[in-house]
Protein backbone atom coordinates (compact mmCIF):
# COMPACT_ATOMS: atom_id res chain seq x y z
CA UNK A 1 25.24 156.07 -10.62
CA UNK A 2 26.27 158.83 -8.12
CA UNK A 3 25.53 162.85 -9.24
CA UNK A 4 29.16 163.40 -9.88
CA UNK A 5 29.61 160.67 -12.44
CA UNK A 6 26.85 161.66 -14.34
CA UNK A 7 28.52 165.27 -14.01
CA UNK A 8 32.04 164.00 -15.00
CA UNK A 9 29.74 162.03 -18.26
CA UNK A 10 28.62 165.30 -19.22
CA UNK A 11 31.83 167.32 -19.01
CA UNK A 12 33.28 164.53 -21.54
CA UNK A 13 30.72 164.06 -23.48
CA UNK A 14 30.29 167.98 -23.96
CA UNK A 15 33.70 168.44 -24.60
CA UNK A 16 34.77 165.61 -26.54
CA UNK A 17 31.72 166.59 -29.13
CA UNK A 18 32.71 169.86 -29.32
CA UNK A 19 36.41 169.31 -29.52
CA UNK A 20 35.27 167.05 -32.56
CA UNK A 21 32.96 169.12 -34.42
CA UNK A 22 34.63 172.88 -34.01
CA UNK A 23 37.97 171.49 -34.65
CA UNK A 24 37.20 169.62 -37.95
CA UNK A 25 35.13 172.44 -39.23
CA UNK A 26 37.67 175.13 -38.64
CA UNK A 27 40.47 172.53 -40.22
CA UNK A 28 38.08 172.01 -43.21
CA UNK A 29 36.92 175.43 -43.53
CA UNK A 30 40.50 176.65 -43.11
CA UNK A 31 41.90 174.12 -46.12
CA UNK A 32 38.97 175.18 -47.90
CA UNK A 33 39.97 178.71 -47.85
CA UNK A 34 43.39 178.80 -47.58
CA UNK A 35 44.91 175.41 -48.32
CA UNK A 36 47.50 176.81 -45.80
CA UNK A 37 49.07 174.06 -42.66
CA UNK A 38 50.25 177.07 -40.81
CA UNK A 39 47.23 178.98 -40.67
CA UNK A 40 45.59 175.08 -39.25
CA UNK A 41 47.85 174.56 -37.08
CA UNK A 42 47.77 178.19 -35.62
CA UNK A 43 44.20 177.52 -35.85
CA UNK A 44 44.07 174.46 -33.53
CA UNK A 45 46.35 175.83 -31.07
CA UNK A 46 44.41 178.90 -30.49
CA UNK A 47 41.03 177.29 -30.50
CA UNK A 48 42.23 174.27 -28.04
CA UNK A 49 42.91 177.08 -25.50
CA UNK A 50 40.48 179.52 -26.05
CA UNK A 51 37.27 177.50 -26.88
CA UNK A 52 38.42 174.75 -24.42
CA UNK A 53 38.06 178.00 -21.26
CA UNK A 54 34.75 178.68 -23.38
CA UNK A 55 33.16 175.51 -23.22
CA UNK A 56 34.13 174.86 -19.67
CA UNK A 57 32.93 178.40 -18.55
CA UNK A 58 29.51 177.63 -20.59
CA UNK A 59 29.04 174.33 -19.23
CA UNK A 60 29.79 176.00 -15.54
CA UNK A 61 27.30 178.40 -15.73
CA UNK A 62 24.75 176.42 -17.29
CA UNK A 63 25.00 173.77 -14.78
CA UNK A 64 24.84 176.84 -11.53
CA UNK A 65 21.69 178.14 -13.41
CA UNK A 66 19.61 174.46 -13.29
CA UNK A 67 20.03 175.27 -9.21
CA UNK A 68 20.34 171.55 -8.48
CA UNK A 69 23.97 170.30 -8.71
CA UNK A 70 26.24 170.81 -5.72
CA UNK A 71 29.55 173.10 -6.23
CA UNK A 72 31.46 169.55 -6.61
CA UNK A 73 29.46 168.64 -9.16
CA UNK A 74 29.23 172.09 -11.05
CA UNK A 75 33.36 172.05 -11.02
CA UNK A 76 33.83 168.12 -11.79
CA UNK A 77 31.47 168.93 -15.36
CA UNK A 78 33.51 172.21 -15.58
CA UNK A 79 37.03 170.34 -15.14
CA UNK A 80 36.08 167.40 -17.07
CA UNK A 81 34.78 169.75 -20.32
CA UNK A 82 37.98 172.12 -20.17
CA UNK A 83 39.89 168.76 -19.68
CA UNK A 84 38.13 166.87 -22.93
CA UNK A 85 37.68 169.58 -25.23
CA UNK A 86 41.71 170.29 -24.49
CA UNK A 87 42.81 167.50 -25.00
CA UNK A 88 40.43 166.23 -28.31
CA UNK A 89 41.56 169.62 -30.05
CA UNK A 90 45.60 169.11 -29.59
CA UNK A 91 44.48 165.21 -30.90
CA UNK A 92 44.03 166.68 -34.24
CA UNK A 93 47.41 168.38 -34.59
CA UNK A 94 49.22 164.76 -35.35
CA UNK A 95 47.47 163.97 -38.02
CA UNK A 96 47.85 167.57 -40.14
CA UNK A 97 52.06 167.99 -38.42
CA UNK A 98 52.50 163.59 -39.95
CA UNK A 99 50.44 163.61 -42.54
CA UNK A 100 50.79 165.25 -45.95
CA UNK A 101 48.77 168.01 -45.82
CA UNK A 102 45.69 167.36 -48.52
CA UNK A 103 45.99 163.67 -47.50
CA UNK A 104 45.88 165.05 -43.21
CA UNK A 105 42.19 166.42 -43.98
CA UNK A 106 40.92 163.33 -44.58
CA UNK A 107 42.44 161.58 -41.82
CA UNK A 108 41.19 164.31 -39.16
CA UNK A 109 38.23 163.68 -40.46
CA UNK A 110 38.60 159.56 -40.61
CA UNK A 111 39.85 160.62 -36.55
CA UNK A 112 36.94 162.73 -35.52
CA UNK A 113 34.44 160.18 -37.00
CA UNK A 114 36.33 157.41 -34.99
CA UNK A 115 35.30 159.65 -31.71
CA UNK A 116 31.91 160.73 -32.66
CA UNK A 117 31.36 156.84 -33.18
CA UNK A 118 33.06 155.79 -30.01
CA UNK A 119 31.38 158.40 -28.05
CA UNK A 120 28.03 157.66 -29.37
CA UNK A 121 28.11 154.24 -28.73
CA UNK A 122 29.15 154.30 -25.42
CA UNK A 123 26.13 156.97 -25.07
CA UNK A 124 23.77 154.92 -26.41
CA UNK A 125 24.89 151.97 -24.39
CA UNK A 126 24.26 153.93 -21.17
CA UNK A 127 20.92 155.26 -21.95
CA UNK A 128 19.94 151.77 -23.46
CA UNK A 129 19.25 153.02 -26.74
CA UNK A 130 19.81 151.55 -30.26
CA UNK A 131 23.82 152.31 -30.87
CA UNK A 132 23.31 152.07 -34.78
CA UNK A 133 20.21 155.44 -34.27
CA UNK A 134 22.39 156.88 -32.00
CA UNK A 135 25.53 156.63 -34.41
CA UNK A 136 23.53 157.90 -37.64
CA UNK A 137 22.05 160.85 -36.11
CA UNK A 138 25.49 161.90 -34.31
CA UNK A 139 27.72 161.11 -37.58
CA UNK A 140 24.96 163.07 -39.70
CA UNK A 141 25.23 166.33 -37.83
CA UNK A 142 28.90 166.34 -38.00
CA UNK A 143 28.57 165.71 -41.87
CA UNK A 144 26.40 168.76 -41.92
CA UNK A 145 28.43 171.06 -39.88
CA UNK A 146 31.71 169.71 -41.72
CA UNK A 147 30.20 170.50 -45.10
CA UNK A 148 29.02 173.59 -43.98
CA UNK A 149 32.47 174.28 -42.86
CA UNK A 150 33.71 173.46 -46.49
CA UNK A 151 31.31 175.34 -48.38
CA UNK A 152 31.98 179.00 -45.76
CA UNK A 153 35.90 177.87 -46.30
CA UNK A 154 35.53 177.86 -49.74
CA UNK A 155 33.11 181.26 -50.44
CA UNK A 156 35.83 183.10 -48.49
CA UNK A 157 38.88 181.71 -50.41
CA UNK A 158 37.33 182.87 -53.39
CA UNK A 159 35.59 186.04 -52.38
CA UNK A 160 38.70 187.37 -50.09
CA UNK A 161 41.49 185.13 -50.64
């Protein structure tokens, strides 16, 4: 596989993850604290935009500072997170705009473990790992940042809200 495939594979890897894991724990944490669809939706609007530029300028400058990829391959990682991370967040809008909105938390978060799952397969099937390993430890840590998410969401409902 040529450099710029492997840094396309990291821009959508990188973004898709993160587009998955902030997303769900700011819609969690948000129910959690103020059971509110507007305040999710404004949520995941502002936070497909703004942490989409933020990933793509982290993965960017983390890529210039290993000094080995080529400008090409720097802005095909940079494009490709941006692109992922963009386009993952807005995913999560159908479900909580369709969906009743108790009933639209669970199935973001039925969604997001579909694409943790995909994405870890395929992952694991290009590094020649076990895909079942690969799977657990993924879907773990976005159990443990999603009930993190619910437990912050909650404290600040009922300290502030």
């Amino acid at each position: 596989m040529n450099d710029t495939h492997q840094s396309l594979r990291t821009g959508l890897s990188f973004g898709m993850t993160s587009g998955v894991i902030t997303t769900l724990g700011l819609i969690v944490g948000l129910h959690s604290g103020t059971h509110s669809r507007s305040v999710v939706i404004g949520a995941i609007l502002v936070i497909a935009v703004s942490d989409a530029f933020s990933d793509s300028l982290g993965i960017h400058l983390s890529e210039e500072a290993e000094n080995v990829h080529t400008d090409k391959q720097i802005w095909t990682s940079t494009v490709a997170t941006f692109l992922s991370k963009f386009a993952v967040t807005l995913s999560f809008l159908a479900p909580v705009l369709l969906v009743q909105f108790p009933s639209a938390i669970a199935v973001s978060a039925a969604w997001g473990l579909v694409v943790i799952i995909v994405l870890s397969w395929s992952i694991a099937r290009v590094t020649r790992k076990r895909p079942l390993a690969v799977i657990v430890e993924h879907v773990v840590i976005a159990a443990v940042v999603v009930g993190l998410s619910h437990l912050v969401g909650t404290w600040v409902g009922q300290r502030f809200g």
